[in-house]
C-alpha atoms as a PDB file:
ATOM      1  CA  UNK A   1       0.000   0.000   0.000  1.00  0.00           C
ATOM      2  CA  UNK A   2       2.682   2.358   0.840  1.00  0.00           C
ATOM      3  CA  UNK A   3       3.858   1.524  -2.921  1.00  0.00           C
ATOM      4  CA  UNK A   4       0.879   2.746  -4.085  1.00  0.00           C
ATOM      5  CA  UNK A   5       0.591   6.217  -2.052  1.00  0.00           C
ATOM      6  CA  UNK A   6       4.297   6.855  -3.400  1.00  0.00           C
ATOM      7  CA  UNK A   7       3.700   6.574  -6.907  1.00  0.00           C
ATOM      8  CA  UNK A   8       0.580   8.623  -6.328  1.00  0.00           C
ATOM      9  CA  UNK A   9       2.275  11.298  -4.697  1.00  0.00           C
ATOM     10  CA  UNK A  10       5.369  11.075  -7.642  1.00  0.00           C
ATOM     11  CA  UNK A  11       2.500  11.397 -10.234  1.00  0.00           C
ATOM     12  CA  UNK A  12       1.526  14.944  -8.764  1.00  0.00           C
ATOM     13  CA  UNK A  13       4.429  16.276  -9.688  1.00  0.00           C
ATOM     14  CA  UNK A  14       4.780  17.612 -13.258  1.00  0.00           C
ATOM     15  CA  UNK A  15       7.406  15.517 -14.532  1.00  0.00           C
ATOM     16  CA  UNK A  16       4.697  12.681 -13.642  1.00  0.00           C
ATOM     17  CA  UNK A  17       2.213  13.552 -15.124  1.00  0.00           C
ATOM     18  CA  UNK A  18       4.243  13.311 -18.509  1.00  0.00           C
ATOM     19  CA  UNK A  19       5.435  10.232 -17.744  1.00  0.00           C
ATOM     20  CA  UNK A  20       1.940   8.524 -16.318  1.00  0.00           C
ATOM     21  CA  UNK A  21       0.538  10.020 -20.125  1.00  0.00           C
ATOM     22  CA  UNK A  22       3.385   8.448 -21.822  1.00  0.00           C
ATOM     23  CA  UNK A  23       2.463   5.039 -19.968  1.00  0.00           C
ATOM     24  CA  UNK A  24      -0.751   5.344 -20.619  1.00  0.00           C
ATOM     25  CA  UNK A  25      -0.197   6.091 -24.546  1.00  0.00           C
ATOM     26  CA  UNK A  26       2.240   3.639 -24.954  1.00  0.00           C
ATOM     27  CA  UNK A  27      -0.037   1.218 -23.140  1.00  0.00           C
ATOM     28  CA  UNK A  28      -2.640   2.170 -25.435  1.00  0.00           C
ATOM     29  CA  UNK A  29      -0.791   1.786 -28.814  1.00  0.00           C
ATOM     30  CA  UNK A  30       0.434  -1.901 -27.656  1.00  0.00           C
ATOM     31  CA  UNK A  31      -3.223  -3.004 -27.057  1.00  0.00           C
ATOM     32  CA  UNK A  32      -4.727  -1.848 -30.199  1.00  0.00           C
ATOM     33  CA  UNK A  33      -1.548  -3.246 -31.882  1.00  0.00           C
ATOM     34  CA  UNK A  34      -2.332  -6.554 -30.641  1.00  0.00           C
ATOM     35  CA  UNK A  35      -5.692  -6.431 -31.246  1.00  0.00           C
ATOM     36  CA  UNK A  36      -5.165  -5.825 -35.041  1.00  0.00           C
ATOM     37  CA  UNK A  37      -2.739  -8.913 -35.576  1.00  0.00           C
ATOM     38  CA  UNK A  38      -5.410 -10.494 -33.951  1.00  0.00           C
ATOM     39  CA  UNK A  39      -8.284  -9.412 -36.998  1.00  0.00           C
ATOM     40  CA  UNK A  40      -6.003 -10.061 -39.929  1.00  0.00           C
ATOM     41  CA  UNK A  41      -7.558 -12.553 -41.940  1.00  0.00           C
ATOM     42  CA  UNK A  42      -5.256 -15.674 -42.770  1.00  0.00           C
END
């Protein structure tokens, strides 16, 4: 838990918030580029 409350507090900061929206982005990007191999017919 105390894990948890310490990236929370890091993200506060402004240099966390651009790196919790890069995360998120490049979290993004892998899913839907997963999810397209997935739909390619064969």
């Amino acid at each position: 838990m105390g894990a948890i409350l310490d990236l929370v507090e890091k993200m506060r900061s402004p240099t966390g918030i651009i790196v919790t929206i890069v995360i998120i982005a490049v979290g993004v990007f892998f899913i839907r580029w997963v999810f397209q191999d997935d739909q390619e017919p064969k």
